[in-house]
N, C-alpha and C. Protein backbone atom coordinates (compact mmCIF):
# COMPACT_ATOMS: atom_id res chain seq x y z
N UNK A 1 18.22 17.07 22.38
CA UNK A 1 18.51 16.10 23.40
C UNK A 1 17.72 14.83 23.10
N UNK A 2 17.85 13.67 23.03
CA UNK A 2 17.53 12.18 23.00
C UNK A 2 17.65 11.48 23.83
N UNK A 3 16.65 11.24 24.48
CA UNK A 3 16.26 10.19 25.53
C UNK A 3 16.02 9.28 25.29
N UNK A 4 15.96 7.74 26.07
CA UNK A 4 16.12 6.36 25.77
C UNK A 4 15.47 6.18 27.23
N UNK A 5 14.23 4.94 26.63
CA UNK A 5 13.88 4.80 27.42
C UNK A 5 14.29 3.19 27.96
N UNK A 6 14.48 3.01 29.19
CA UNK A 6 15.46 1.55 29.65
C UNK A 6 14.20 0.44 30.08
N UNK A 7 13.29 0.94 30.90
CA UNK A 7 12.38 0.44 31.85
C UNK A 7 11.37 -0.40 30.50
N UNK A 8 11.48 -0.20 29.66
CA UNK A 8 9.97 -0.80 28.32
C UNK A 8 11.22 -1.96 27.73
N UNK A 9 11.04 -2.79 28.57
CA UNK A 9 12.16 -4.09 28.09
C UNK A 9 10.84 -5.10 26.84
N UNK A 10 9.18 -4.99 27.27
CA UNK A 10 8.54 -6.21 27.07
C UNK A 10 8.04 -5.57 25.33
N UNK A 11 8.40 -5.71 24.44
CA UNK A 11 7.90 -5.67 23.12
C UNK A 11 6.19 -6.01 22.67
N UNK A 12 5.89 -4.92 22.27
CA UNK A 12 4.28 -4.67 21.95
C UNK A 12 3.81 -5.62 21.11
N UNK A 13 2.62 -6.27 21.40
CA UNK A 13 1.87 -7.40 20.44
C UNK A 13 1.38 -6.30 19.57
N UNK A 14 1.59 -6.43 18.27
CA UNK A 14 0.86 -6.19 17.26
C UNK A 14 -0.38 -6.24 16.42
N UNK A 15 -1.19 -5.57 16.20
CA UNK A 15 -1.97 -6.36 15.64
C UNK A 15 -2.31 -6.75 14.19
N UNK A 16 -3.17 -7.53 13.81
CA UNK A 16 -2.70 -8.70 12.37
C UNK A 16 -3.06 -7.08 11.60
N UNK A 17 -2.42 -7.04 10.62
CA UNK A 17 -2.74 -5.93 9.43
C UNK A 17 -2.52 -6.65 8.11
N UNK A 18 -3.58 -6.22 7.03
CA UNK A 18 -3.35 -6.94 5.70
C UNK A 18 -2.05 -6.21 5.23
N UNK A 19 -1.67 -6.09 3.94
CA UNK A 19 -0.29 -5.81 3.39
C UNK A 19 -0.78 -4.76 2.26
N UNK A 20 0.04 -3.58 2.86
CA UNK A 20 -0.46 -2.12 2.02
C UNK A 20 0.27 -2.25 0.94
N UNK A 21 -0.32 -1.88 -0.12
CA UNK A 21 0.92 -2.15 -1.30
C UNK A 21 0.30 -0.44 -2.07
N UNK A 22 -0.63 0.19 -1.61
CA UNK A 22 -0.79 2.01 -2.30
C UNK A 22 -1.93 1.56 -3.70
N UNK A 23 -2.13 0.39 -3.30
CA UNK A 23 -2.76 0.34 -5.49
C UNK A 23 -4.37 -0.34 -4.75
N UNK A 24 -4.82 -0.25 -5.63
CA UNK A 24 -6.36 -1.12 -5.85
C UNK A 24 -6.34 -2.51 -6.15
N UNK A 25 -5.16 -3.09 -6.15
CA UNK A 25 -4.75 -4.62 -6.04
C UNK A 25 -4.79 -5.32 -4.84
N UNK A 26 -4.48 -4.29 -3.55
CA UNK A 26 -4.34 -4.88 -2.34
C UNK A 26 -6.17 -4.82 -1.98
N UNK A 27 -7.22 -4.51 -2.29
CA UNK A 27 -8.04 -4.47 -1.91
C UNK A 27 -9.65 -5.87 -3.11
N UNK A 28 -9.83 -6.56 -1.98
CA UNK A 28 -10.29 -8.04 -2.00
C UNK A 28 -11.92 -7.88 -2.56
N UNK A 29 -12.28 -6.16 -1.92
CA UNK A 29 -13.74 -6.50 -2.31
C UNK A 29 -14.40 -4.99 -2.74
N UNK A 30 -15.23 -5.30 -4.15
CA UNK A 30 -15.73 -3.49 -4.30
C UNK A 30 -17.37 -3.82 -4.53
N UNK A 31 -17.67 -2.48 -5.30
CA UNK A 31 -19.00 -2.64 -5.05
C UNK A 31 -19.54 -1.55 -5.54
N UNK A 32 -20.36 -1.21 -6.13
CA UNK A 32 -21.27 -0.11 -7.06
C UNK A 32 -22.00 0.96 -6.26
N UNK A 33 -22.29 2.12 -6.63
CA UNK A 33 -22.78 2.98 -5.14
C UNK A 33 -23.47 3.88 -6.38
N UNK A 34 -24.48 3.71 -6.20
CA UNK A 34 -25.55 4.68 -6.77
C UNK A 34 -25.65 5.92 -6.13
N UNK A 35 -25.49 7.35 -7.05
CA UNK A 35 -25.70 8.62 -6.64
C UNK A 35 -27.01 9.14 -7.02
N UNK A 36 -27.51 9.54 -5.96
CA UNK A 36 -28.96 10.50 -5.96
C UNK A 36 -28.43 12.02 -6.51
N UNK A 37 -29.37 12.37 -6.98
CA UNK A 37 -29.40 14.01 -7.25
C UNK A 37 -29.57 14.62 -5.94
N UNK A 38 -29.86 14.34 -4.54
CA UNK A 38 -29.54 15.00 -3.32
C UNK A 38 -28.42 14.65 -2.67
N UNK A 39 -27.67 14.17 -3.16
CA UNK A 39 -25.39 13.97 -3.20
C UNK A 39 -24.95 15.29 -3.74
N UNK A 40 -26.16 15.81 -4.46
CA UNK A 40 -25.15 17.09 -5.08
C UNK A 40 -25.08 18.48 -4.85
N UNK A 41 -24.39 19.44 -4.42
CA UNK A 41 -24.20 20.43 -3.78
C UNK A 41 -24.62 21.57 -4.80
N UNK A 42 -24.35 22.44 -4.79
CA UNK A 42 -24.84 23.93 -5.75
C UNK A 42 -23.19 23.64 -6.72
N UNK A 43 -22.58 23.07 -6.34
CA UNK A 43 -21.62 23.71 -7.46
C UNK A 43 -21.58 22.22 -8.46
N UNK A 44 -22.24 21.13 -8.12
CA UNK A 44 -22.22 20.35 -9.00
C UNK A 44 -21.62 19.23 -9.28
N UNK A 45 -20.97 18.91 -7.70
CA UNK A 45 -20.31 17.70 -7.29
C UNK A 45 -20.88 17.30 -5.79
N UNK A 46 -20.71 16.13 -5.30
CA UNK A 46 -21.20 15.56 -3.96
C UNK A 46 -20.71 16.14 -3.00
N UNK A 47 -21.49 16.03 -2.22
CA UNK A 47 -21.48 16.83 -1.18
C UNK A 47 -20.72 16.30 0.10
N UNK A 48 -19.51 16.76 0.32
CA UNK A 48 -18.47 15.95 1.20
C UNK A 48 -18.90 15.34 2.30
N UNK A 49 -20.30 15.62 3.21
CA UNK A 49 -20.57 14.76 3.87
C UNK A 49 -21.64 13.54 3.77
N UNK A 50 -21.99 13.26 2.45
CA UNK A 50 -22.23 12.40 1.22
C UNK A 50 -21.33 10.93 1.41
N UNK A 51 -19.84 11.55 1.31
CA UNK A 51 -19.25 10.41 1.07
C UNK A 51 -19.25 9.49 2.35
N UNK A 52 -19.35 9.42 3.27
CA UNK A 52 -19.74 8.80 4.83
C UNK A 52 -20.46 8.47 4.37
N UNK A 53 -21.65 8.59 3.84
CA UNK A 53 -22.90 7.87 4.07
C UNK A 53 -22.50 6.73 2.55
N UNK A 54 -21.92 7.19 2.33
CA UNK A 54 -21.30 5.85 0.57
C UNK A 54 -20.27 5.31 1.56
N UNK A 55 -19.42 5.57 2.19
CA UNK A 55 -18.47 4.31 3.18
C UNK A 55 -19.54 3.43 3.67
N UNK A 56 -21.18 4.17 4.37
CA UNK A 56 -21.40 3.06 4.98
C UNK A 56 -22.66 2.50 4.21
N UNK A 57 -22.84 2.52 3.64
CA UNK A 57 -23.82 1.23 2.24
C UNK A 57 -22.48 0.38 2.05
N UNK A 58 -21.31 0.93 1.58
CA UNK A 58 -20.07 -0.13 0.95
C UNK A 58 -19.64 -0.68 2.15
N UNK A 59 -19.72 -0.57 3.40
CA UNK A 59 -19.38 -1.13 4.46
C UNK A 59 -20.11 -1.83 4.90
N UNK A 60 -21.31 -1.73 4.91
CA UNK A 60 -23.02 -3.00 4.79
C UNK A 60 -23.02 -3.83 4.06
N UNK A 61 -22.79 -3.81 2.78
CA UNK A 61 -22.23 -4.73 1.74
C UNK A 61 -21.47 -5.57 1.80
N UNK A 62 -20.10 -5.05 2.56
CA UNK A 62 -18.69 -6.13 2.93
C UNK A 62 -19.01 -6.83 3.62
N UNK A 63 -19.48 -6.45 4.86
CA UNK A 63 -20.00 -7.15 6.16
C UNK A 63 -21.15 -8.37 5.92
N UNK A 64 -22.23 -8.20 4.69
CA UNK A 64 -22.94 -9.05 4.54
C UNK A 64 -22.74 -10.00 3.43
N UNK A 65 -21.94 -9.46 2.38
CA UNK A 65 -21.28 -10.24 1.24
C UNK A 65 -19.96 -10.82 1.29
N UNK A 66 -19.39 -10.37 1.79
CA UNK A 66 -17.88 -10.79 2.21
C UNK A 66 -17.65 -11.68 3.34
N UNK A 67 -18.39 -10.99 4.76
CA UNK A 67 -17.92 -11.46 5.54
C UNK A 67 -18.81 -12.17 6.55
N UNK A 68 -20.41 -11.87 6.01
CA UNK A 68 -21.68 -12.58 6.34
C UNK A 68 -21.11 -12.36 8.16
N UNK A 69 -21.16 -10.94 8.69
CA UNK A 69 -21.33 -10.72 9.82
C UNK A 69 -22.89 -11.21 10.41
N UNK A 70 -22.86 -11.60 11.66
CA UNK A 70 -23.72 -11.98 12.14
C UNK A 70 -24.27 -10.97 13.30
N UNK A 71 -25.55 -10.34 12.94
CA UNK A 71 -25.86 -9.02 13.37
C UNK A 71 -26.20 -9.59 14.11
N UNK A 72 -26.96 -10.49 14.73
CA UNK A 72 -28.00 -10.56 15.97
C UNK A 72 -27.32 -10.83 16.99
N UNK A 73 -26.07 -11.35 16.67
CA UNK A 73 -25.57 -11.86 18.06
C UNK A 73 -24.19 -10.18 18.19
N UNK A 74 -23.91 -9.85 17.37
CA UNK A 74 -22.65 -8.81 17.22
C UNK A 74 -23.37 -7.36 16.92
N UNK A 75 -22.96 -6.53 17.53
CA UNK A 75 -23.37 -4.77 16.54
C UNK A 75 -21.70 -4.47 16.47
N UNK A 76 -21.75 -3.44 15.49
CA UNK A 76 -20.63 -2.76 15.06
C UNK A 76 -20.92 -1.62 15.68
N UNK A 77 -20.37 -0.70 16.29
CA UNK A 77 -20.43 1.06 16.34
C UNK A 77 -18.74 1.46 15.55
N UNK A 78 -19.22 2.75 15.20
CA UNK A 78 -18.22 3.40 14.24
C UNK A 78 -17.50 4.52 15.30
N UNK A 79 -16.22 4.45 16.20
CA UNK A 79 -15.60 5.10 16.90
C UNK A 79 -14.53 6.11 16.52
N UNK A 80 -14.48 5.91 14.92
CA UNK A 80 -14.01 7.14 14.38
C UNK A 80 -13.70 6.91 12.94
N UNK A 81 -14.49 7.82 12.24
CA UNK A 81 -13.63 8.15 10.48
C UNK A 81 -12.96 8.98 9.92
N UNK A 82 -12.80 9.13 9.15
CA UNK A 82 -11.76 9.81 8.25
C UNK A 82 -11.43 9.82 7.27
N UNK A 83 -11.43 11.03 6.28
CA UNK A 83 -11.55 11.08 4.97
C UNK A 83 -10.41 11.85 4.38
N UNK A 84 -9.86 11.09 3.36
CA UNK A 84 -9.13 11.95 2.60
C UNK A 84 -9.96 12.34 0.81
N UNK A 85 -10.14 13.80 1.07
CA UNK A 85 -10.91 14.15 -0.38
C UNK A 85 -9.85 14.34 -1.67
N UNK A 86 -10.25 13.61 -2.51
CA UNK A 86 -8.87 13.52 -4.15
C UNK A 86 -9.25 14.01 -5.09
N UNK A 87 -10.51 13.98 -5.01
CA UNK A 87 -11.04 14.47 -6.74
C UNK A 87 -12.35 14.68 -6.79
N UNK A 88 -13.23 15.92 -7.04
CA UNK A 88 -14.64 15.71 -6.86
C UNK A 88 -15.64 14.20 -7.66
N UNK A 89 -16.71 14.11 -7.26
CA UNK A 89 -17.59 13.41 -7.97
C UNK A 89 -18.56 13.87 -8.61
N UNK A 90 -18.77 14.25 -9.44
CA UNK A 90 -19.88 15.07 -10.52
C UNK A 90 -20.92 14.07 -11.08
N UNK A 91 -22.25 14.75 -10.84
CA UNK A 91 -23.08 13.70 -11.37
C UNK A 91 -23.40 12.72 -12.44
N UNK A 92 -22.53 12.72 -13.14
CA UNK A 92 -22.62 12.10 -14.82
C UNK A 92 -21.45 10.95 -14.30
N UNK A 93 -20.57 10.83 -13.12
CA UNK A 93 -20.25 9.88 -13.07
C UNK A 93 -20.37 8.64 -12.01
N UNK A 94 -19.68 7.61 -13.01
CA UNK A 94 -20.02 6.30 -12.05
C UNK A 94 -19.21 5.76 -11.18
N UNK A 95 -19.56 5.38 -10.14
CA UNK A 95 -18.94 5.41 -8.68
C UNK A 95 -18.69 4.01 -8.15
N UNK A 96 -17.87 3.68 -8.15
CA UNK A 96 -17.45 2.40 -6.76
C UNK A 96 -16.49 2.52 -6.12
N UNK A 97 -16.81 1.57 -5.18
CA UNK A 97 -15.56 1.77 -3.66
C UNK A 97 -15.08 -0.01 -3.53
N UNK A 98 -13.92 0.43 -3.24
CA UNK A 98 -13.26 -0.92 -2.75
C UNK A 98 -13.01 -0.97 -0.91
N UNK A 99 -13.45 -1.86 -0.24
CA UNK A 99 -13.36 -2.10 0.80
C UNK A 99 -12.58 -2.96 1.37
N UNK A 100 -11.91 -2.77 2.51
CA UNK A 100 -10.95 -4.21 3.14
C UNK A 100 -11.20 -3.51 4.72
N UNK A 101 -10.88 -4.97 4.89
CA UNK A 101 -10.03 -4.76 7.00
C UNK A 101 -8.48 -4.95 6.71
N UNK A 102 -7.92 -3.84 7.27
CA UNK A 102 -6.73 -3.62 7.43
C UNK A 102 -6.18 -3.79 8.46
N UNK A 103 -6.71 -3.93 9.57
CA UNK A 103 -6.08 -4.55 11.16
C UNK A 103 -7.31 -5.07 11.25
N UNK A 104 -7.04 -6.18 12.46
CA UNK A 104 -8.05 -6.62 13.44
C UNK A 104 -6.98 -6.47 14.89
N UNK A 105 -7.77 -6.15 15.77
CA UNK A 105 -7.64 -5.78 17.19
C UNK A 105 -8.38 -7.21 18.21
N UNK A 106 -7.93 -6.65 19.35
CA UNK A 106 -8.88 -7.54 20.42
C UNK A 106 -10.77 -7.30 19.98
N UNK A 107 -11.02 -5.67 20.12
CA UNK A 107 -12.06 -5.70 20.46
C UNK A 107 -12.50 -4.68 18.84
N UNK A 108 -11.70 -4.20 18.46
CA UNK A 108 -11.53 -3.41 17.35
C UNK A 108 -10.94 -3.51 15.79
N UNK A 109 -11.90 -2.94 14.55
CA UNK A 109 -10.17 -3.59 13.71
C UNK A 109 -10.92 -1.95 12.72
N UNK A 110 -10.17 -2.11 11.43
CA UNK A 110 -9.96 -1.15 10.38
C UNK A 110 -10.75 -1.21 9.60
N UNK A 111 -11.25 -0.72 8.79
CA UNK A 111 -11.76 -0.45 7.66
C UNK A 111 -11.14 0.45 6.72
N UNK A 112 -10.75 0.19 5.80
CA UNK A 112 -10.18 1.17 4.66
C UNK A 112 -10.99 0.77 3.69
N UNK A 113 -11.30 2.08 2.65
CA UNK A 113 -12.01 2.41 1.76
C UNK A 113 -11.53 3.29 0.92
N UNK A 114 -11.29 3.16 -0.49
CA UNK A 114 -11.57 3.42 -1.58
C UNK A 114 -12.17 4.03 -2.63
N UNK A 115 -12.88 4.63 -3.22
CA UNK A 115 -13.80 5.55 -4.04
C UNK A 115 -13.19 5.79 -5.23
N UNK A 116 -13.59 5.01 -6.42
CA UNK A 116 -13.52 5.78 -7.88
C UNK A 116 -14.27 6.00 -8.69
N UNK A 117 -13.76 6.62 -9.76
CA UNK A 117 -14.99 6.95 -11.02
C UNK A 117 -14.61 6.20 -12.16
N UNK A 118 -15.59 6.29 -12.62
CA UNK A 118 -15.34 5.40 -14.04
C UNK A 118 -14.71 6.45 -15.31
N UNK A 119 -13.62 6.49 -15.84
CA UNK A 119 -13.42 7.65 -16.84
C UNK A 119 -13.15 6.90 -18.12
N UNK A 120 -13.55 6.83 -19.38
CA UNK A 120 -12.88 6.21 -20.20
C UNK A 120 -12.56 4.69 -20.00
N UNK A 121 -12.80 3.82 -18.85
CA UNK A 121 -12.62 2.65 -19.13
C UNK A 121 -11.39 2.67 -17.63
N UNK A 122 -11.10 3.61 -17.18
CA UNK A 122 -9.86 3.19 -16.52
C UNK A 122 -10.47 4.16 -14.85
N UNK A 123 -10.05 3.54 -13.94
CA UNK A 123 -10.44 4.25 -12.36
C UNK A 123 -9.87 4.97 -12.08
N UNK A 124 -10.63 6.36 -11.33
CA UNK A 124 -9.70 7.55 -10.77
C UNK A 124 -10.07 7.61 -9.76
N UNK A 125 -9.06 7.72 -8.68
CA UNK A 125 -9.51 7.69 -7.19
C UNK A 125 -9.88 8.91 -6.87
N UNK A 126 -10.83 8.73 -6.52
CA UNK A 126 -11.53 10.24 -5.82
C UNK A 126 -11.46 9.92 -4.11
N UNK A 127 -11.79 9.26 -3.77
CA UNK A 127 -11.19 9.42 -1.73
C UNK A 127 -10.75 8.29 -1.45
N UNK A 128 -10.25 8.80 0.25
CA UNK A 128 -9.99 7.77 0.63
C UNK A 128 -10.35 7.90 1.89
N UNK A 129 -10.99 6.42 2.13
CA UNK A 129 -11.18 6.87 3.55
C UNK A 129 -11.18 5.25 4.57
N UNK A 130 -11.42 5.96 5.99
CA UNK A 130 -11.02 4.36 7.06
C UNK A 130 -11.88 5.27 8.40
N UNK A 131 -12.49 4.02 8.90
CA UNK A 131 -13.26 4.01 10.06
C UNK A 131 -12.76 2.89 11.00
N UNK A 132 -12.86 3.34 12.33
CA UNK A 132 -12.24 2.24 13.01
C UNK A 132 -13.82 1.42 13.77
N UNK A 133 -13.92 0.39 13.81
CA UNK A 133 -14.87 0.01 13.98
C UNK A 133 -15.16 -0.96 15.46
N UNK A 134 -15.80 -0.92 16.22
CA UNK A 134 -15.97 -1.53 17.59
C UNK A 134 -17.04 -2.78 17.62
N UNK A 135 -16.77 -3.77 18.17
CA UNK A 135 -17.65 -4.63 18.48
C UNK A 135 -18.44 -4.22 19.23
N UNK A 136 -19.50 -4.59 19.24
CA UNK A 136 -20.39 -3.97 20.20
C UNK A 136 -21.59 -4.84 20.82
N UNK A 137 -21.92 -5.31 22.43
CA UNK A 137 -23.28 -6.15 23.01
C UNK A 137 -24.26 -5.36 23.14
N UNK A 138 -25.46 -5.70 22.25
CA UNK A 138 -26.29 -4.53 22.36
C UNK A 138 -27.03 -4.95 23.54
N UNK A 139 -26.69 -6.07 24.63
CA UNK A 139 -27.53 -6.27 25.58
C UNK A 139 -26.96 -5.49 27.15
N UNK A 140 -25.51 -5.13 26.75
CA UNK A 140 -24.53 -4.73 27.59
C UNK A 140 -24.14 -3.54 27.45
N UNK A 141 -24.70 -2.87 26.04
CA UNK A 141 -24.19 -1.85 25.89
C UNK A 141 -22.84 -1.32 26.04
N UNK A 142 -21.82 -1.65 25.86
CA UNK A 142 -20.38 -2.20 25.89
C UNK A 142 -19.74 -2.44 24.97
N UNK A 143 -18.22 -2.72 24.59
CA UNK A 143 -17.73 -2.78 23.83
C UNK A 143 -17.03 -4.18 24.16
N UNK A 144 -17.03 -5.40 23.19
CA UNK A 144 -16.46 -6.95 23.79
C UNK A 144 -15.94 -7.36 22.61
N UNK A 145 -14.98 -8.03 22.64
CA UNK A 145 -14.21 -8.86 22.19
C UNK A 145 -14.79 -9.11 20.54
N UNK A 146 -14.08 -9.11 19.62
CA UNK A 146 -14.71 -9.66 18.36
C UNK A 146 -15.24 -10.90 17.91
N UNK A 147 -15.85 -11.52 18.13
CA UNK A 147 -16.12 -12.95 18.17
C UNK A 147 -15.38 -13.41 17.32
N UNK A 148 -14.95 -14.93 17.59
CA UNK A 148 -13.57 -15.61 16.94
C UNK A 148 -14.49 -15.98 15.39
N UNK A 149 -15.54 -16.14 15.19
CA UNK A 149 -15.93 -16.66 14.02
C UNK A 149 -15.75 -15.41 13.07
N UNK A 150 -16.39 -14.29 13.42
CA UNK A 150 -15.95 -12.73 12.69
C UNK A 150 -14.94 -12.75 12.66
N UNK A 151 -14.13 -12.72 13.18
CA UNK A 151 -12.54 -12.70 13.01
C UNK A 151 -11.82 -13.45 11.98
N UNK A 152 -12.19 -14.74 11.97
CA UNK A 152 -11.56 -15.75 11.11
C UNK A 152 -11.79 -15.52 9.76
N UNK A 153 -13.07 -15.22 9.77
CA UNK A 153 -14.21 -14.24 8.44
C UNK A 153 -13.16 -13.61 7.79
N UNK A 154 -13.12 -12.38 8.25
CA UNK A 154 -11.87 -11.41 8.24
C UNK A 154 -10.80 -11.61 7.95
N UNK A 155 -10.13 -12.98 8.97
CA UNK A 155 -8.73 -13.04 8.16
C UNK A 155 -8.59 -13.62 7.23
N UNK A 156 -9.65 -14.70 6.65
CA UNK A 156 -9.75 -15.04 5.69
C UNK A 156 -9.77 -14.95 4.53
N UNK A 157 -10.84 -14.14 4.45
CA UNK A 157 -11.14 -13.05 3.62
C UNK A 157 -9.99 -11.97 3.15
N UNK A 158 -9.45 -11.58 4.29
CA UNK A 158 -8.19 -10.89 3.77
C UNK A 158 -7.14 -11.09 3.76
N UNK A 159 -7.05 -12.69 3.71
CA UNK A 159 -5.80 -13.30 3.75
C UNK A 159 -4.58 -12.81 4.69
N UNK A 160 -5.20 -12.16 5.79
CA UNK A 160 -4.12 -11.50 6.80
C UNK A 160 -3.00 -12.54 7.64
């Protein structure tokens, strides 16, 4: 049975999203991630809850190299991540992540992330992953609006 709904006449604002294209082309900014010998588990690859803590060094990085967020007046809180695991990481190899904002929201936007190894000269994706990220008043304790200068940062930056 198929129902239709009549009463939702007013069409949903969207929000800005960069342009997925599946490759490491659509993504604007990467970055080198050094592995400790305590990343590595008994069997000899990183330790899956490892890679969170490599989203957020490569997500500290974007924010201060890319997009020169302005901490004192803005906090970020992280309201949810998510990982997709592709390929282990074994200690003999070398690691970077590519980072972007993939939406911006009113008060919220995306983070997608990236992870490869270095093999022979050519990148193998080992994860993937995205956190949704919140503005945050640390005087209000609250969640507010993204400030228009972060924002512009952002779309700029990602040509959204």
């Amino acid at each position: 049975m198929i129902f239709k709904t009549f009463w939702r006449t007013k069409t949903k604002q969207t929000d800005k999203k960069s342009v997925t294209l599946g490759t490491l082309d659509s993504f604007k900014y990467k970055t080198q991630i050094e592995t400790r010998f305590a990343d590595f588990d008994m069997l000899g690859h990183v330790n899956n809850a490892v890679y969170f803590t490599y989203l957020e060094i490569a997500r500290t990085k974007y924010w201060n190299n890319a997009i020169s967020w302005n901490w004192k007046e803005t906090g970020v809180v992280i309201a949810q991540a998510s990982m997709d695991y592709i390929s282990p990481i074994f200690i003999e190899d070398k690691v970077s992540i590519y980072v972007r904002t993939s939406r911006i929201g009113n008060t919220s936007f995306d983070l997608e992330y990236t992870i490869v190894k270095h093999i022979h000269g050519k990148e193998e994706i080992c994860t993937k992953g995205k956190t949704i990220c919140v503005s945050f008043s640390h005087s209000s304790k609250k969640a507010i609006p993204i400030p228009e200068s972060e924002k512009a940062k952002m779309v700029a930056f990602e040509q959204l």
